[in-house]
Protein backbone atom coordinates (compact mmCIF):
# COMPACT_ATOMS: atom_id res chain seq x y z
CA UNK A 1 46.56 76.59 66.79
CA UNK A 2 46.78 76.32 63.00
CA UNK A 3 43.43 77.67 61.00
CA UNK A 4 42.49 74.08 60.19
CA UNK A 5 43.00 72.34 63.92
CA UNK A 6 39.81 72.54 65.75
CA UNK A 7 40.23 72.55 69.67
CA UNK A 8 39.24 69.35 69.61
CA UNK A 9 41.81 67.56 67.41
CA UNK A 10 44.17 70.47 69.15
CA UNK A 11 43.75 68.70 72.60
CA UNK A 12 43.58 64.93 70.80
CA UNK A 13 47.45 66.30 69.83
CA UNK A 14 48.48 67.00 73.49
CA UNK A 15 47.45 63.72 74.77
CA UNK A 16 49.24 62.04 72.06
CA UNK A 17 52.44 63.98 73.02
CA UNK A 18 52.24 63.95 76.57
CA UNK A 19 51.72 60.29 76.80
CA UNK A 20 54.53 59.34 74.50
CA UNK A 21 56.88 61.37 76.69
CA UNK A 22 56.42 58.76 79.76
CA UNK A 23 58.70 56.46 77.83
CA UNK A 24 61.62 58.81 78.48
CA UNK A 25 60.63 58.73 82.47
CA UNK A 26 62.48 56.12 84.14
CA UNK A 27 61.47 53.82 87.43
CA UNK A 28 63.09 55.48 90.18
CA UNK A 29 63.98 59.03 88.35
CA UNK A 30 63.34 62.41 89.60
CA UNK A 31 61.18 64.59 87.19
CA UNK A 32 60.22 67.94 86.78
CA UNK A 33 56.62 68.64 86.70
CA UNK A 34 55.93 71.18 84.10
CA UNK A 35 52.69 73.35 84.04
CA UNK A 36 49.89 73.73 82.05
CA UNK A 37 46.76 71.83 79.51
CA UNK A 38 49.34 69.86 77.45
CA UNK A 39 51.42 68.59 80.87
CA UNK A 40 48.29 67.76 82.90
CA UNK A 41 47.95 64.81 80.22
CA UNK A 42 51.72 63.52 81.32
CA UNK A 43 50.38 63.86 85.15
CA UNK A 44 47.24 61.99 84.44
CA UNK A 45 48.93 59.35 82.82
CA UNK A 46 52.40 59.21 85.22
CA UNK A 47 49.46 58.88 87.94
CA UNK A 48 48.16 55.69 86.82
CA UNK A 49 51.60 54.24 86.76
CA UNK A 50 52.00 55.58 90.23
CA UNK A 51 49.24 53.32 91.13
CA UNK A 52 50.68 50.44 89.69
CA UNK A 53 54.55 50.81 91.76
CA UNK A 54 55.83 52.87 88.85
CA UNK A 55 58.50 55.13 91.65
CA UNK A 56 58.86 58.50 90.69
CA UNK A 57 59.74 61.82 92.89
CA UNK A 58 58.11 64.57 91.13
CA UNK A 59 59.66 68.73 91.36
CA UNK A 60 56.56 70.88 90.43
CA UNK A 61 56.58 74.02 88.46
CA UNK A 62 53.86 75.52 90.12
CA UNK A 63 51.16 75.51 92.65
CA UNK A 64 48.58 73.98 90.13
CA UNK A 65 50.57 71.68 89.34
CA UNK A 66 51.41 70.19 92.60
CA UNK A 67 48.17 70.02 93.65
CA UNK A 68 47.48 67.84 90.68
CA UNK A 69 50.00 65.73 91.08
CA UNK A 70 49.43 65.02 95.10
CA UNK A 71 45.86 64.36 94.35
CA UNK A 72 47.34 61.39 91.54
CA UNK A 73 49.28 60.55 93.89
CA UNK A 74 52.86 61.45 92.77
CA UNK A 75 55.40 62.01 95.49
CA UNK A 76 57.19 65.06 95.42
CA UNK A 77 59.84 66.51 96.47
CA UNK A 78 60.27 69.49 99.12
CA UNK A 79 60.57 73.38 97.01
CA UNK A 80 64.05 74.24 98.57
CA UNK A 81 66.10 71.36 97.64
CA UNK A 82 68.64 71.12 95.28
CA UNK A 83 66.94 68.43 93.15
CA UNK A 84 68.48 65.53 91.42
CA UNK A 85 66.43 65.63 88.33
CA UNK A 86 67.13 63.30 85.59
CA UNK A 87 64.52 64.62 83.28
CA UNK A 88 61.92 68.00 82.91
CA UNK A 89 58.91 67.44 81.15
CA UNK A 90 57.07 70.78 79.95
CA UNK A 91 54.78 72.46 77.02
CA UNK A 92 55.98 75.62 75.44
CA UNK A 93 53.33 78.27 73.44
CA UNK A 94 55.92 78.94 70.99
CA UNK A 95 58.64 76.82 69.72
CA UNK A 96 61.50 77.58 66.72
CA UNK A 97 63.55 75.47 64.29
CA UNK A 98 66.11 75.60 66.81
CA UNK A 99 63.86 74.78 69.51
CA UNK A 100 64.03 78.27 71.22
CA UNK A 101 60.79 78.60 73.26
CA UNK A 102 58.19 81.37 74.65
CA UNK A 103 56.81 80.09 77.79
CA UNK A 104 55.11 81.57 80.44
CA UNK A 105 51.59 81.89 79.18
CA UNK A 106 50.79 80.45 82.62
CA UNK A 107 52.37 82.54 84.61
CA UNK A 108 54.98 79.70 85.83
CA UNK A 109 57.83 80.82 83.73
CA UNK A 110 60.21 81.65 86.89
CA UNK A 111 60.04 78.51 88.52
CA UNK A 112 60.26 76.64 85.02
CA UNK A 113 63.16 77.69 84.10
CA UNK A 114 64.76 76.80 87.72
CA UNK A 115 63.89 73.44 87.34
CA UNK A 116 64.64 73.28 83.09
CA UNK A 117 68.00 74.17 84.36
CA UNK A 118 68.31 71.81 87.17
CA UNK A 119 67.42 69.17 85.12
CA UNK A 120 69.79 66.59 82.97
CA UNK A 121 67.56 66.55 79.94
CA UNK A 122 64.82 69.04 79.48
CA UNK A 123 62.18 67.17 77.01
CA UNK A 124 59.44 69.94 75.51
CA UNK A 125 55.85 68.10 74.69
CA UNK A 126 54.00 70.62 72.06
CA UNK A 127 51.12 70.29 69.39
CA UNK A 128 52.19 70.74 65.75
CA UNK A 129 50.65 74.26 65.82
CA UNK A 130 53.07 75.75 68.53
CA UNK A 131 56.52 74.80 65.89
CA UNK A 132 57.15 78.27 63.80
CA UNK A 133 59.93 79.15 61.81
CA UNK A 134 60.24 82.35 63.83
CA UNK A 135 58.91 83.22 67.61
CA UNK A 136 57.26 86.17 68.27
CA UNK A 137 53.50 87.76 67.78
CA UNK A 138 50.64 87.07 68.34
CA UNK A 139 52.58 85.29 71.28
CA UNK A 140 54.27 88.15 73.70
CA UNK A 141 57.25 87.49 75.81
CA UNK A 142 55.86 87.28 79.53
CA UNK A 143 58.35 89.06 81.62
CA UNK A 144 58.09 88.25 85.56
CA UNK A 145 59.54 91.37 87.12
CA UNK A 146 59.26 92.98 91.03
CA UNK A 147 56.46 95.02 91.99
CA UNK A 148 58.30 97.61 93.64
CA UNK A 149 59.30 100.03 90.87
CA UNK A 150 57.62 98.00 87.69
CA UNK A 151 56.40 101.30 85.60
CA UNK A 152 60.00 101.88 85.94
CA UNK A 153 61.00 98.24 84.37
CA UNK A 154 58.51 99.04 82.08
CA UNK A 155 59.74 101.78 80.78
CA UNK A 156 63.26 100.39 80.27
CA UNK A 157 61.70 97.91 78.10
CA UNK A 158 60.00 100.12 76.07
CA UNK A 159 63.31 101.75 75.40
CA UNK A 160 64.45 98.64 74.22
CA UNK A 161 61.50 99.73 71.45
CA UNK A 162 58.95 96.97 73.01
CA UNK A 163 55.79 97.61 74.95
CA UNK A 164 54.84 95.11 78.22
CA UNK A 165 51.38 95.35 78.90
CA UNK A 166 50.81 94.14 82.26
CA UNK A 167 48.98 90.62 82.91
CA UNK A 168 45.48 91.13 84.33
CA UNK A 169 43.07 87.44 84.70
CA UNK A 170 39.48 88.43 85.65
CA UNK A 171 40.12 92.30 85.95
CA UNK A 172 43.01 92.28 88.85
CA UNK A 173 46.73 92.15 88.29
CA UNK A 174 47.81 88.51 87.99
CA UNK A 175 50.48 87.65 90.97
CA UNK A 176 53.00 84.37 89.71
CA UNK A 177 53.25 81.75 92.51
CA UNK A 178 56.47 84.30 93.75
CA UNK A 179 54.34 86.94 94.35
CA UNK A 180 55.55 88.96 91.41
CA UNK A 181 53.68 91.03 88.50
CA UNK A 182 54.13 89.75 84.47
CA UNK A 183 54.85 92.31 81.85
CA UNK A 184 53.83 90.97 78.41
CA UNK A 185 56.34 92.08 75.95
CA UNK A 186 54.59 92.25 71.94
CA UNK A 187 57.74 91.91 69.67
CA UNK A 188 57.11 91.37 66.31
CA UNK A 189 60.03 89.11 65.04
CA UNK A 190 62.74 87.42 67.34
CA UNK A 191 65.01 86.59 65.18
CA UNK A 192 67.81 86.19 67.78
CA UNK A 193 65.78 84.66 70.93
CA UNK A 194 69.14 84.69 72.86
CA UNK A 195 70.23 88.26 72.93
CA UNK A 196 66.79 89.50 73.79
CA UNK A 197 66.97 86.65 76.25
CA UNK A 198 69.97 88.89 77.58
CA UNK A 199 68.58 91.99 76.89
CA UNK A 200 65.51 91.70 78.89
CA UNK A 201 67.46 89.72 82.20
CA UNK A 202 69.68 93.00 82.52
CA UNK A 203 67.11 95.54 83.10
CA UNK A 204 66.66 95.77 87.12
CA UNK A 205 63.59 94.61 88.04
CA UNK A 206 62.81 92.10 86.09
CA UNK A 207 63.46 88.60 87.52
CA UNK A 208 63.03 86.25 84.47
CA UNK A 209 61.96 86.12 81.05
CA UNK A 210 59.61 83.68 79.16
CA UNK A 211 62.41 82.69 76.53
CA UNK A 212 64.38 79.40 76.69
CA UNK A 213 67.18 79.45 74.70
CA UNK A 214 69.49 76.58 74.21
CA UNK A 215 68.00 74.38 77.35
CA UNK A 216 65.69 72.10 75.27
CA UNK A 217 67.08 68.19 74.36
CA UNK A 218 63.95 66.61 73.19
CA UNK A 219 61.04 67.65 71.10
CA UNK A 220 57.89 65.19 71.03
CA UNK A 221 55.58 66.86 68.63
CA UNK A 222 51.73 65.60 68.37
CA UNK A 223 50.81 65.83 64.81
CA UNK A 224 48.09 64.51 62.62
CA UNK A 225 50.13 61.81 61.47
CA UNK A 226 51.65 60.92 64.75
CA UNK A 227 54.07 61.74 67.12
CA UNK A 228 57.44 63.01 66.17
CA UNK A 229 60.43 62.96 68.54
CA UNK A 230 62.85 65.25 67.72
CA UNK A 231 66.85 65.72 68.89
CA UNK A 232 67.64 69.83 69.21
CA UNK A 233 70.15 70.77 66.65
């Protein structure tokens, strides 16, 4: 968050955003459950219209996530289809002027880009404090990668000139929902979010990368003036 947003008027932000991305949801669409604080304000609010015959099939990004949304009450849809989804609705930790994005700080990164990709339009719901001219620290790069034979990913990224510190929550190795380890990769500057997009997805071992490059259509900001919708360039 920015020095002068409390967590308070941080969260008041997400709210704002999440809920004025249900106007892009349609009666009868498929949508893609994103994961995290800022999309469990969409889910509480797409619940409530659930309630009131609002039909929507839901495709969740995570575990968390579809447990939410079953107990709300959203249908969804089985893991191993291949999904009709008009429209993905997620949060981002980092976002850039040309709405590149670090994700991943919740360890769903894998399955979010599966379903960013399967998706028609892929609309990105973010607090004014996540939109920087440039991505990079304090925010590292989570790379998902295999267990088998991750020192040895590891080091290929540091020869890249980057250091992945693996992802521990509550002293023990963090496991993603595919039952894989997350390296997270400190890079200073990424001033070209594609090629070390590329550069990370060609090292065996390592199954996906926290940076979305060229998949967002929609950017609903929360600000302190309002929301702000906003068309990728």
């Amino acid at each position: 968050m920015t020095s002068n947003q409390s967590s308070e008027e941080q969260e008041a932000l997400k709210k704002t955003a999440s809920e004025a991305a249900l106007q892009f949801i349609r009666d009868g669409d498929v949508v893609g459950l994103g994961t995290g604080s800022t999309v469990r304000y969409l889910l509480l609010a797409l619940g409530e219209r659930v309630k009131s015959g609002f039909r929507v099939q839901g495709v969740p990004t995570s575990k968390a996530t579809a447990e939410l949304a079953r107990s709300l009450g959203i249908p969804l849809l089985p893991e191993e289809e291949n999904w009709p989804i008009e429209v993905a609705i997620d949060g981002a930790d980092q976002i850039d002027v040309n709405f590149s994005l670090i994700k991943g700080g919740g360890g769903a990164l894998l399955r979010e880009k599966i379903v960013a990709a399967a998706a028609r339009r892929f609309i990105v719901i973010v607090d004014s404090g996540k939109c920087l001219s440039c991505l990079g620290h304090p925010m590292p790069v989570p790379v998902e990668v295999n267990r088998f034979g991750w020192r040895s990913t590891a080091q290929r990224i540091r020869e890249l000139g980057w250091e992945g510190k693996i992802r521990k929550r509550n002293g023990e190795v963090f496991l993603t929902d595919g039952n894989h380890y997350i390296l997270d990769v400190e890079i200073e500057r990424i001033e070209d979010p594609a090629k070390v997009e590329t550069q990370l997805n060609l090292i065996p071992g390592v199954v996906e990368n926290g940076l979305f490059v060229g998949r967002t259509h929609t950017l609903i900001v929360g600000t302190a003036n309002g929301v702000e919708i906003r068309r990728a360039p």
